[in-house]
PDB file of N, CA and C in Angstrom:
ATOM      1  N   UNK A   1     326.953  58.707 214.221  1.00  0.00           N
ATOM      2  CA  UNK A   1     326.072  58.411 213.113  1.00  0.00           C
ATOM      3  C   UNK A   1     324.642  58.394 213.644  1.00  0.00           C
ATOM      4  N   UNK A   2     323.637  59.581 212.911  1.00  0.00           N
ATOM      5  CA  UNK A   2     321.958  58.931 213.419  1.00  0.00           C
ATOM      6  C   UNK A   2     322.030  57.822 213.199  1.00  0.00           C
ATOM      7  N   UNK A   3     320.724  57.404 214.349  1.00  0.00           N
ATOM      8  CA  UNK A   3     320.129  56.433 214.138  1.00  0.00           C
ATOM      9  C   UNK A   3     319.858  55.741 212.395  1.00  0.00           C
ATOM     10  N   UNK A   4     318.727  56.791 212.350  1.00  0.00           N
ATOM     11  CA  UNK A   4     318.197  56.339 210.611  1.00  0.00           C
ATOM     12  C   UNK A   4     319.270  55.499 209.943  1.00  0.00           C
ATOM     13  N   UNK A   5     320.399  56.580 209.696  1.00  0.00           N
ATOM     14  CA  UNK A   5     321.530  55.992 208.319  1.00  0.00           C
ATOM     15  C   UNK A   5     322.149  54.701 209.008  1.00  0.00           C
ATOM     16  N   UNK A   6     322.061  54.737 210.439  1.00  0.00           N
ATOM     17  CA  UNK A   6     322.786  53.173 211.033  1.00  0.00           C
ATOM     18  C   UNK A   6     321.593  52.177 210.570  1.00  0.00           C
ATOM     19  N   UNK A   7     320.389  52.456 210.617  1.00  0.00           N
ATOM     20  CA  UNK A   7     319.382  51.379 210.386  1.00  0.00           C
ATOM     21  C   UNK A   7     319.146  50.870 208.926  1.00  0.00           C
ATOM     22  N   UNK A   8     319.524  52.181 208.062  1.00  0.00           N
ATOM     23  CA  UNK A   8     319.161  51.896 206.510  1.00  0.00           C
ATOM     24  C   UNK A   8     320.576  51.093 205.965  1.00  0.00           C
ATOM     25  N   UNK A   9     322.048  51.717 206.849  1.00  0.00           N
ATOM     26  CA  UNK A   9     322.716  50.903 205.906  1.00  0.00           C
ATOM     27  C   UNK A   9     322.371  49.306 206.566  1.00  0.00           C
ATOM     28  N   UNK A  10     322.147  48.491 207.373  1.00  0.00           N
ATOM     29  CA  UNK A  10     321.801  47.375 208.318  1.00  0.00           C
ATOM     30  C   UNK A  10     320.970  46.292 207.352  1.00  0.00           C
ATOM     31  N   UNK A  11     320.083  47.644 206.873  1.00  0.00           N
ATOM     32  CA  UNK A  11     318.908  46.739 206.215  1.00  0.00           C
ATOM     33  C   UNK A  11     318.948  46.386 204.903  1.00  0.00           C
ATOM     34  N   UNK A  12     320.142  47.687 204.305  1.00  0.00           N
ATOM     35  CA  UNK A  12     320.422  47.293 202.870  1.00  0.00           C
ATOM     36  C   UNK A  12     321.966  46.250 202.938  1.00  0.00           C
ATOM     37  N   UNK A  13     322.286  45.887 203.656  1.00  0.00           N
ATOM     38  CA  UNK A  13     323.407  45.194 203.734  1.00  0.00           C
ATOM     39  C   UNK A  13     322.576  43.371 204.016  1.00  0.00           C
ATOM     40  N   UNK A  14     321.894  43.274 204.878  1.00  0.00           N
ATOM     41  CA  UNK A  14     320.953  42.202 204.685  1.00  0.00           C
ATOM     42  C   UNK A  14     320.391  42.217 203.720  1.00  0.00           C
ATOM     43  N   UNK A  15     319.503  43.082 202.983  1.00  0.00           N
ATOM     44  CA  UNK A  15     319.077  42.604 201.528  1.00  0.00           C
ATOM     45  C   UNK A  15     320.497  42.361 200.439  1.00  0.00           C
ATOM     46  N   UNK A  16     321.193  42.821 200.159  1.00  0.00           N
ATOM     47  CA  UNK A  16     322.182  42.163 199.733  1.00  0.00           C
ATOM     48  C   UNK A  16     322.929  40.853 200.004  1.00  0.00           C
ATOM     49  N   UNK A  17     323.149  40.736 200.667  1.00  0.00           N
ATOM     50  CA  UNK A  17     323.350  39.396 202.017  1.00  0.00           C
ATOM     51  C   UNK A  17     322.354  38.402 200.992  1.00  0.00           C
ATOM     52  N   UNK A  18     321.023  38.790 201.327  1.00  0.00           N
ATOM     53  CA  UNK A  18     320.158  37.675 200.483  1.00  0.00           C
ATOM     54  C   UNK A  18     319.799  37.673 198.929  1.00  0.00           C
ATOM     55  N   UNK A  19     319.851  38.714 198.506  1.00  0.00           N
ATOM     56  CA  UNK A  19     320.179  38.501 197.254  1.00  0.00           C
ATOM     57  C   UNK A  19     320.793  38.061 196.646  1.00  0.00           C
ATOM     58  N   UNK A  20     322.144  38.145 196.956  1.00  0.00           N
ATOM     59  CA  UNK A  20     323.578  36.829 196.660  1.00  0.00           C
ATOM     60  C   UNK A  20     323.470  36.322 196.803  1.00  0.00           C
ATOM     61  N   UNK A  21     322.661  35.456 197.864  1.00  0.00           N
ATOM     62  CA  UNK A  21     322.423  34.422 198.192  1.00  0.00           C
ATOM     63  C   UNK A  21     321.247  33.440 197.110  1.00  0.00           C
ATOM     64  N   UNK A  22     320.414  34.131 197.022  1.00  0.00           N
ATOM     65  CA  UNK A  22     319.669  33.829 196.279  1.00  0.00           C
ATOM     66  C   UNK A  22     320.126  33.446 194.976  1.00  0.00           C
ATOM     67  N   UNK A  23     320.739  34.696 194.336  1.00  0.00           N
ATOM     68  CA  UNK A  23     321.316  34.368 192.831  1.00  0.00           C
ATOM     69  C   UNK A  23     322.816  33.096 193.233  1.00  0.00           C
ATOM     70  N   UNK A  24     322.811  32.672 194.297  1.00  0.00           N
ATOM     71  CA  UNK A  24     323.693  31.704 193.688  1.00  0.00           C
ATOM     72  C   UNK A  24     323.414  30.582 193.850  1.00  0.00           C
ATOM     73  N   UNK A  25     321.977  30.570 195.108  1.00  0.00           N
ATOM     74  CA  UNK A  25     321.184  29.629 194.759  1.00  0.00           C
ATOM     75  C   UNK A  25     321.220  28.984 192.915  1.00  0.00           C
ATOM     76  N   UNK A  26     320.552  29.926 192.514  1.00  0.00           N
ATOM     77  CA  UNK A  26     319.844  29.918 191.438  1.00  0.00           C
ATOM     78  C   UNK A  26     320.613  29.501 190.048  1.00  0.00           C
ATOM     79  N   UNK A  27     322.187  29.796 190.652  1.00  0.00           N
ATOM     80  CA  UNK A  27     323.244  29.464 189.218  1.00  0.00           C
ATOM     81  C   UNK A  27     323.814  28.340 189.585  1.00  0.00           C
ATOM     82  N   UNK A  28     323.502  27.587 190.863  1.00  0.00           N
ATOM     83  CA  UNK A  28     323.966  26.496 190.874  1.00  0.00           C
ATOM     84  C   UNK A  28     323.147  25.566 190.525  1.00  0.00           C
ATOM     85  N   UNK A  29     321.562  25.708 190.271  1.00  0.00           N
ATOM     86  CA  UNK A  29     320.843  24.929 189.820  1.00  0.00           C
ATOM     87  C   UNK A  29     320.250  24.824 188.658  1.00  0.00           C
ATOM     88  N   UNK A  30     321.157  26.067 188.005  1.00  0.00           N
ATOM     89  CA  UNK A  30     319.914  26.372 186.550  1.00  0.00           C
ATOM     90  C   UNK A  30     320.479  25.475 185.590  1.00  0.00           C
ATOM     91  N   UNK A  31     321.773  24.377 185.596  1.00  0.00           N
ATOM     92  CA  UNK A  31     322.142  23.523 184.503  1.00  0.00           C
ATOM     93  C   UNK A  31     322.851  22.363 185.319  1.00  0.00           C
ATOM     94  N   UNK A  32     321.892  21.988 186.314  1.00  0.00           N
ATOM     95  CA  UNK A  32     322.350  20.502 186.884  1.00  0.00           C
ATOM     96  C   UNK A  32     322.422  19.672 186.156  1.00  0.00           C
ATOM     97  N   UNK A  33     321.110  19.207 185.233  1.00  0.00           N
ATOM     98  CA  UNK A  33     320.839  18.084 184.358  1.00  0.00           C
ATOM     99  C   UNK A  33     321.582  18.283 183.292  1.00  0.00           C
ATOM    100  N   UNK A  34     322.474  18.730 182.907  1.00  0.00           N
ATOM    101  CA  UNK A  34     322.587  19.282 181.061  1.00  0.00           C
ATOM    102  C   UNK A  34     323.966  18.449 181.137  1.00  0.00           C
ATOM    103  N   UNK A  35     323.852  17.962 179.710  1.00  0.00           N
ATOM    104  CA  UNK A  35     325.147  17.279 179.809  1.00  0.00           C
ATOM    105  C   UNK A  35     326.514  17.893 179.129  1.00  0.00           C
ATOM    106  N   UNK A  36     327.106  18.260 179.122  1.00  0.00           N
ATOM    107  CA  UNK A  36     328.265  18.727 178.925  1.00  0.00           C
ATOM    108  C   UNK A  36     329.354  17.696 178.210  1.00  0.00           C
ATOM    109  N   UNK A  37     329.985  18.109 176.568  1.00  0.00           N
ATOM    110  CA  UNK A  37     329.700  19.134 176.316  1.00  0.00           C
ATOM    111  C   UNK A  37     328.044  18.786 175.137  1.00  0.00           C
ATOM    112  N   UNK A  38     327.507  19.902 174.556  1.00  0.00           N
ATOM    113  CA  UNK A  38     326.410  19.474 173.763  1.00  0.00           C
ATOM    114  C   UNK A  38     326.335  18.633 172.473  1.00  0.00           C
ATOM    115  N   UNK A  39     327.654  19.456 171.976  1.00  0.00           N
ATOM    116  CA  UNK A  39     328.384  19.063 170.170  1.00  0.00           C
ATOM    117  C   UNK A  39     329.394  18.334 170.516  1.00  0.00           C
ATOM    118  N   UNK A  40     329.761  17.428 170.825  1.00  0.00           N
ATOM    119  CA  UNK A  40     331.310  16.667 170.281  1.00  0.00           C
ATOM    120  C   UNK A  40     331.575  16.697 169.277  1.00  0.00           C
ATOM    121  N   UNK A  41     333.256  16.456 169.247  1.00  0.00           N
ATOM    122  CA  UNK A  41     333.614  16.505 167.324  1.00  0.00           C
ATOM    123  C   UNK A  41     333.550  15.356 167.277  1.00  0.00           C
ATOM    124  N   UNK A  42     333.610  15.022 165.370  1.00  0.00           N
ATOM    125  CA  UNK A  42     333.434  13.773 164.869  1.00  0.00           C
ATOM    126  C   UNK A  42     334.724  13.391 165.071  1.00  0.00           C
ATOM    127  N   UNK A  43     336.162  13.564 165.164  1.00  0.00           N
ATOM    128  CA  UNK A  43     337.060  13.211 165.205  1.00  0.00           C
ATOM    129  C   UNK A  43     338.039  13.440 166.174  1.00  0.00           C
ATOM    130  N   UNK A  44     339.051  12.723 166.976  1.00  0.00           N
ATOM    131  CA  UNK A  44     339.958  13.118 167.706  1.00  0.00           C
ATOM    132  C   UNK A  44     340.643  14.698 167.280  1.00  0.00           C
ATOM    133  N   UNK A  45     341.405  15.265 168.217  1.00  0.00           N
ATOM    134  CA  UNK A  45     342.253  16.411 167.785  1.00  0.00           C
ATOM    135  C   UNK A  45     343.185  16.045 166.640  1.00  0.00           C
ATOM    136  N   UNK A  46     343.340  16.567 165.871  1.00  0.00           N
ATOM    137  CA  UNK A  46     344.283  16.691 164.654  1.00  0.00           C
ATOM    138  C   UNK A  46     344.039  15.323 163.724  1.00  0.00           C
ATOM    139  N   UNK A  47     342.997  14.901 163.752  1.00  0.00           N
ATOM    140  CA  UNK A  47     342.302  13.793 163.145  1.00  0.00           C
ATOM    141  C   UNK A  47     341.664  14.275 161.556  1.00  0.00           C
ATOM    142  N   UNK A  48     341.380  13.892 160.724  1.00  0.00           N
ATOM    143  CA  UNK A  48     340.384  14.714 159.897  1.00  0.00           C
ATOM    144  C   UNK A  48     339.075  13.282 159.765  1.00  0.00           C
ATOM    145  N   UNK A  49     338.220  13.760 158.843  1.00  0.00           N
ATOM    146  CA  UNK A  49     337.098  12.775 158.618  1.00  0.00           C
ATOM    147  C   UNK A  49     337.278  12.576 157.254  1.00  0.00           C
ATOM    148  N   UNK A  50     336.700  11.397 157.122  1.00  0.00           N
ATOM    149  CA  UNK A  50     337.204  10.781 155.568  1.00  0.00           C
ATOM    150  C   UNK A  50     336.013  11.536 155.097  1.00  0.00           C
ATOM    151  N   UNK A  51     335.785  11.195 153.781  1.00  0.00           N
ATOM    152  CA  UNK A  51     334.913  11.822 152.628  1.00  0.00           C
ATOM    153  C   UNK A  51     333.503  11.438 152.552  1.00  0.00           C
ATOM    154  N   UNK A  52     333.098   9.991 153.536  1.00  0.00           N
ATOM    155  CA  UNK A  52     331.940   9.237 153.486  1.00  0.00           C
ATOM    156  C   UNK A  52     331.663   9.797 154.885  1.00  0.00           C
ATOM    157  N   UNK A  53     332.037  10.266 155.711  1.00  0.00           N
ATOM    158  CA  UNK A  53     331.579  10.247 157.292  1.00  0.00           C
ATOM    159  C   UNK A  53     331.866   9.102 157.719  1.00  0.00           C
ATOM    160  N   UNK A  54     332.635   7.960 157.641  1.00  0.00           N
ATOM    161  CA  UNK A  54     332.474   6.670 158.320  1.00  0.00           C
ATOM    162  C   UNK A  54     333.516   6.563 159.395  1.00  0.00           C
ATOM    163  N   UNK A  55     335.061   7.505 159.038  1.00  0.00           N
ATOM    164  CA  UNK A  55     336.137   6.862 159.700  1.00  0.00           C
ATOM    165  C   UNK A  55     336.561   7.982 159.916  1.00  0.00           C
ATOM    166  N   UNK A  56     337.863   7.956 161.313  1.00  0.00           N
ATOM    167  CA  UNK A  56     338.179   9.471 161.053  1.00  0.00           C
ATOM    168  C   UNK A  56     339.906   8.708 161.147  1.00  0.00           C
ATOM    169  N   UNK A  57     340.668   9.406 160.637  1.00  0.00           N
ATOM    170  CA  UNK A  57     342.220   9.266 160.056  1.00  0.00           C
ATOM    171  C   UNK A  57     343.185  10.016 160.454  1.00  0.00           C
ATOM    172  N   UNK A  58     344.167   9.778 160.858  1.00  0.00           N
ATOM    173  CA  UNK A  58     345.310  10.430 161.802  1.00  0.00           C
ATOM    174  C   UNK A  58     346.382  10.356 160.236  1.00  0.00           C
ATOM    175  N   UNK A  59     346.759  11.792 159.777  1.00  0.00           N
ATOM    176  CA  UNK A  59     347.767  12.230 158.671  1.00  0.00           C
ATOM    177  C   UNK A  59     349.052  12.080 159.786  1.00  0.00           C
ATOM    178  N   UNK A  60     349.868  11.529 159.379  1.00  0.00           N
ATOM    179  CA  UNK A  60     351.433  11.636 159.553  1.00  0.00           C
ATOM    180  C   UNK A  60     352.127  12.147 158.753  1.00  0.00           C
ATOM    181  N   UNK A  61     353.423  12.768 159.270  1.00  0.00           N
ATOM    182  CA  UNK A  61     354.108  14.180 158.613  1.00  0.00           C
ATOM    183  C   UNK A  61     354.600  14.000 156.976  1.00  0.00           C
ATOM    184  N   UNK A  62     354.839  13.070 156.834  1.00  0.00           N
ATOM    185  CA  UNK A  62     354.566  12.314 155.203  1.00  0.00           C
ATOM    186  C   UNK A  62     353.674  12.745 154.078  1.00  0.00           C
ATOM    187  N   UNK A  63     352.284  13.050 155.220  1.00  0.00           N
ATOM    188  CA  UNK A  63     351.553  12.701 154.185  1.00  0.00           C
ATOM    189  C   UNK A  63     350.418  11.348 153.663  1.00  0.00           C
ATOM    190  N   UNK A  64     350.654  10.090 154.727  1.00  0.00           N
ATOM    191  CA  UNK A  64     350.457   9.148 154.911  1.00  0.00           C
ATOM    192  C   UNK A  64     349.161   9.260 156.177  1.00  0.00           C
ATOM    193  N   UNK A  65     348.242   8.282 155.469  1.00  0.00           N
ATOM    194  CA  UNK A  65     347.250   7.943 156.770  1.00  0.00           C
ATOM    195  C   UNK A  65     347.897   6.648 157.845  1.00  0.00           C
ATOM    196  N   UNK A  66     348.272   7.221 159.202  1.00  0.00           N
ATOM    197  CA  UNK A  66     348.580   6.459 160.072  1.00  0.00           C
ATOM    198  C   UNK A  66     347.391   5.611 160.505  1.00  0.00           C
ATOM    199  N   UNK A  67     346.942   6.058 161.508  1.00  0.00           N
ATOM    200  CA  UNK A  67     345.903   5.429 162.068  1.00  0.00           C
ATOM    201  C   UNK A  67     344.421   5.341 161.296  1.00  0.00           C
ATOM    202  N   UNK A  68     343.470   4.928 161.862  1.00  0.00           N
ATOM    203  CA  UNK A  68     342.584   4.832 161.137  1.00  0.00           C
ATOM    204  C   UNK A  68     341.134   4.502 162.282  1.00  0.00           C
ATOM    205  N   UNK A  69     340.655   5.252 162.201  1.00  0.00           N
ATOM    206  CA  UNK A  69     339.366   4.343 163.282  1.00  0.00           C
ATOM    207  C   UNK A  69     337.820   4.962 162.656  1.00  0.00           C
ATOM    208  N   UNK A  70     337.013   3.323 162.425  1.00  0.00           N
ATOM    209  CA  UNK A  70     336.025   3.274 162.117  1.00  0.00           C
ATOM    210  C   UNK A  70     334.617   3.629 163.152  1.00  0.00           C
ATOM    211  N   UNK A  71     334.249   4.886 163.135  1.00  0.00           N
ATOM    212  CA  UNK A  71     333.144   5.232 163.602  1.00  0.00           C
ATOM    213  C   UNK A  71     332.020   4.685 164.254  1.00  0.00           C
ATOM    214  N   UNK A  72     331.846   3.167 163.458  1.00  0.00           N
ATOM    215  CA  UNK A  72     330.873   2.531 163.667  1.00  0.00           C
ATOM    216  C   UNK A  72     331.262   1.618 164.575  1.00  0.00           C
ATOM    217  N   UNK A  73     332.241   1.364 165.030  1.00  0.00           N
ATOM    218  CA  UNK A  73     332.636   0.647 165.723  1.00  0.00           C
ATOM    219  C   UNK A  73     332.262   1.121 167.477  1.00  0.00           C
ATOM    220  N   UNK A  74     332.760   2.523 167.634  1.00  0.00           N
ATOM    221  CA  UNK A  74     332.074   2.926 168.045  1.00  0.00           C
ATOM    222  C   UNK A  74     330.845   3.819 168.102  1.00  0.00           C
ATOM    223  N   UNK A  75     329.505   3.269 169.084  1.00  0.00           N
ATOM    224  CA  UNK A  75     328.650   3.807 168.163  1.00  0.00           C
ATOM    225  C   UNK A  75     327.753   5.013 169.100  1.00  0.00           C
ATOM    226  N   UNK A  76     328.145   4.758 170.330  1.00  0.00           N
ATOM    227  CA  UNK A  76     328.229   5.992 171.424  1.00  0.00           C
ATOM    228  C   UNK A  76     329.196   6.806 171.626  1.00  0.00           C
ATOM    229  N   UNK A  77     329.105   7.816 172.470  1.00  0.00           N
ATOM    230  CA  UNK A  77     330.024   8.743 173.034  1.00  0.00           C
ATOM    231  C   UNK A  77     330.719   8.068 174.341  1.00  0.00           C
ATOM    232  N   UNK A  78     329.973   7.338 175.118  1.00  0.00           N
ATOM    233  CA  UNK A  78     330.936   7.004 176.200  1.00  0.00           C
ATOM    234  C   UNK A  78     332.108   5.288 175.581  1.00  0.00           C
ATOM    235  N   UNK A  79     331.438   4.709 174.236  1.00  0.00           N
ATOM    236  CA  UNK A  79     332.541   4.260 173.782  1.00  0.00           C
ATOM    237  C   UNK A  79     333.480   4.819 173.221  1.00  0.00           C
ATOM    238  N   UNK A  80     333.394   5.740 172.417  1.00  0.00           N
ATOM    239  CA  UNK A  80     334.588   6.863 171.963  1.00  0.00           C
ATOM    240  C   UNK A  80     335.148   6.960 173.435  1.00  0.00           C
ATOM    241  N   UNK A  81     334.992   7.500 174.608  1.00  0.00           N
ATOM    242  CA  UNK A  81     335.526   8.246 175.480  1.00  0.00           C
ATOM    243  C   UNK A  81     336.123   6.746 176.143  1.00  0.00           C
ATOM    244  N   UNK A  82     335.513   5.520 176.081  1.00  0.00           N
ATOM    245  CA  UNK A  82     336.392   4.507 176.716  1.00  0.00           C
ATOM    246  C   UNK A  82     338.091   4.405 175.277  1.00  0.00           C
ATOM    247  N   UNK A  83     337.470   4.285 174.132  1.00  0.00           N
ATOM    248  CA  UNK A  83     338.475   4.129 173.200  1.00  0.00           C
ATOM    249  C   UNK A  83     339.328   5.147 173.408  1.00  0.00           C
ATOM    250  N   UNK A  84     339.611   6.534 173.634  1.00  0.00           N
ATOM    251  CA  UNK A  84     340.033   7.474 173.527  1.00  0.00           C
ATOM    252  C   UNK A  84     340.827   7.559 174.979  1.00  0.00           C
ATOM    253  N   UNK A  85     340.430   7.197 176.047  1.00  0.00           N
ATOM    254  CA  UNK A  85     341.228   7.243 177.240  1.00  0.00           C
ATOM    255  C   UNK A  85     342.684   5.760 177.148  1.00  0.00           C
ATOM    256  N   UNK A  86     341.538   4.502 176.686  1.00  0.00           N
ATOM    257  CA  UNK A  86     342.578   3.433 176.423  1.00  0.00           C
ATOM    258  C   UNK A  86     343.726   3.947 175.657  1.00  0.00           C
ATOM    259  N   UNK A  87     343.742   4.313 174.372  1.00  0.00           N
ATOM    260  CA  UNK A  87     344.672   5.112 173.380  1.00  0.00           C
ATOM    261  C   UNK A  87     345.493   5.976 174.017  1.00  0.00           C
ATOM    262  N   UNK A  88     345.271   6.888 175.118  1.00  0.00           N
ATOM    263  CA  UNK A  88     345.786   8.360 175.020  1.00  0.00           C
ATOM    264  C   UNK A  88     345.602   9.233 173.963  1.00  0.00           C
ATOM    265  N   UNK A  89     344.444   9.242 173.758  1.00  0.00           N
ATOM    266  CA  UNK A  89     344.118  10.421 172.340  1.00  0.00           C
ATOM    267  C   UNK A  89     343.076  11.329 173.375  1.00  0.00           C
ATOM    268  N   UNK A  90     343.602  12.709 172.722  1.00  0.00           N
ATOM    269  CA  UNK A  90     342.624  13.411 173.396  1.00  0.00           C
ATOM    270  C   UNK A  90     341.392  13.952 172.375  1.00  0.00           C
ATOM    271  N   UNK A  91     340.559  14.002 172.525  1.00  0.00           N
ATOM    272  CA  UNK A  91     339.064  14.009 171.615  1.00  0.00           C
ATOM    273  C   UNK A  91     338.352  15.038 172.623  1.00  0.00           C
ATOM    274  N   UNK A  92     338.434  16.384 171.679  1.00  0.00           N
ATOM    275  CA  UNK A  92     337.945  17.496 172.560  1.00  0.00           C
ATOM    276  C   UNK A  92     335.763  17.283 172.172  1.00  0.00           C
ATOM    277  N   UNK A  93     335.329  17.101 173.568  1.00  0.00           N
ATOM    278  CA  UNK A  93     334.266  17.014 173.411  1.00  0.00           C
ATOM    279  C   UNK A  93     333.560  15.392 173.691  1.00  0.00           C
ATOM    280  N   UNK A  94     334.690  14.653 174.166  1.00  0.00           N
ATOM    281  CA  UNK A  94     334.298  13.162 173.609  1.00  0.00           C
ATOM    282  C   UNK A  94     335.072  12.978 175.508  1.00  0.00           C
ATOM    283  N   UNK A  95     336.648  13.513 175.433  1.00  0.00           N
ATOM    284  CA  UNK A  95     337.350  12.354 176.634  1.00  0.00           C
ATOM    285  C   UNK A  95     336.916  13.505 177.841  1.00  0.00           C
ATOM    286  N   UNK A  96     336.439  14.011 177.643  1.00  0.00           N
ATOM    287  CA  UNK A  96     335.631  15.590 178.617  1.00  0.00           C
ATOM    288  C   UNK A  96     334.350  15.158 178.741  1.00  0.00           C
ATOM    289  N   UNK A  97     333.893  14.007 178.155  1.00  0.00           N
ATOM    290  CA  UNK A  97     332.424  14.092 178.440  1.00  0.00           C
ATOM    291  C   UNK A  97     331.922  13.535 179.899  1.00  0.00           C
ATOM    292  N   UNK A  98     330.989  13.987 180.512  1.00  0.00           N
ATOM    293  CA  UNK A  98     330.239  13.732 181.766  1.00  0.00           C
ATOM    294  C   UNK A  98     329.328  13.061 181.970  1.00  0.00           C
ATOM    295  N   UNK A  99     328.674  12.672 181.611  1.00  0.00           N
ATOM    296  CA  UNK A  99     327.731  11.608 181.960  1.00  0.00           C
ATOM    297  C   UNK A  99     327.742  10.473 181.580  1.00  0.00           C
ATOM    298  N   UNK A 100     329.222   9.626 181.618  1.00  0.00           N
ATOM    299  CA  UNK A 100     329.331   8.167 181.144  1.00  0.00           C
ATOM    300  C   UNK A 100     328.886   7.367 182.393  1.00  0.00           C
ATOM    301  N   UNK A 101     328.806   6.193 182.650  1.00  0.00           N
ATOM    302  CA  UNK A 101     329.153   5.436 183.897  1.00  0.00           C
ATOM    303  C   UNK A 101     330.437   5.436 184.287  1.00  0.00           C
TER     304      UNK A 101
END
């Protein structure tokens, strides 16, 4: 192999080298702060929301409202996510959330 093509592939293999490097610099820092996720739902999975926004209601196969939990009660996301782990309910957006204590 000339010289030249031994030197050009050398040099384009180091700029690549740092370019990857760079871009992964860059994707590991571009959403440190952000909290995940943005939207939570108003209600556990298979929950619906009552008609006022206040409560959200667990239907049983009946037809019947089983459960029942008042919104206001809790009035954050990391209380939903404490209520929701105590329970075993999974609450997509709520028992996933990241930045509780």
């Amino acid at each position: 192999m000339e010289p030249f093509y031994k030197y050009a592939l050398i040099i384009a293999a180091i700029f690549l080298i740092v370019c990857l490097i760079g871009i992964g610099i860059l994707m590991q820092f571009q959403n440190s702060g952000m909290k995940f996720p943005l939207h939570p739902n108003m209600c556990p999975d298979r929950w619906t929301i009552s008609n006022d926004k206040s409560s959200c209601n667990l239907i049983a196969a009946n037809g019947t409202t089983s459960k029942t939990i008042a919104l206001s009660t809790y009035p954050n996301i990391c209380d939903k996510k404490k209520w929701a782990k105590d329970n075993n309910v999974n609450w997509d957006g709520v028992s996933n959330y990241n930045s509780c204590p």
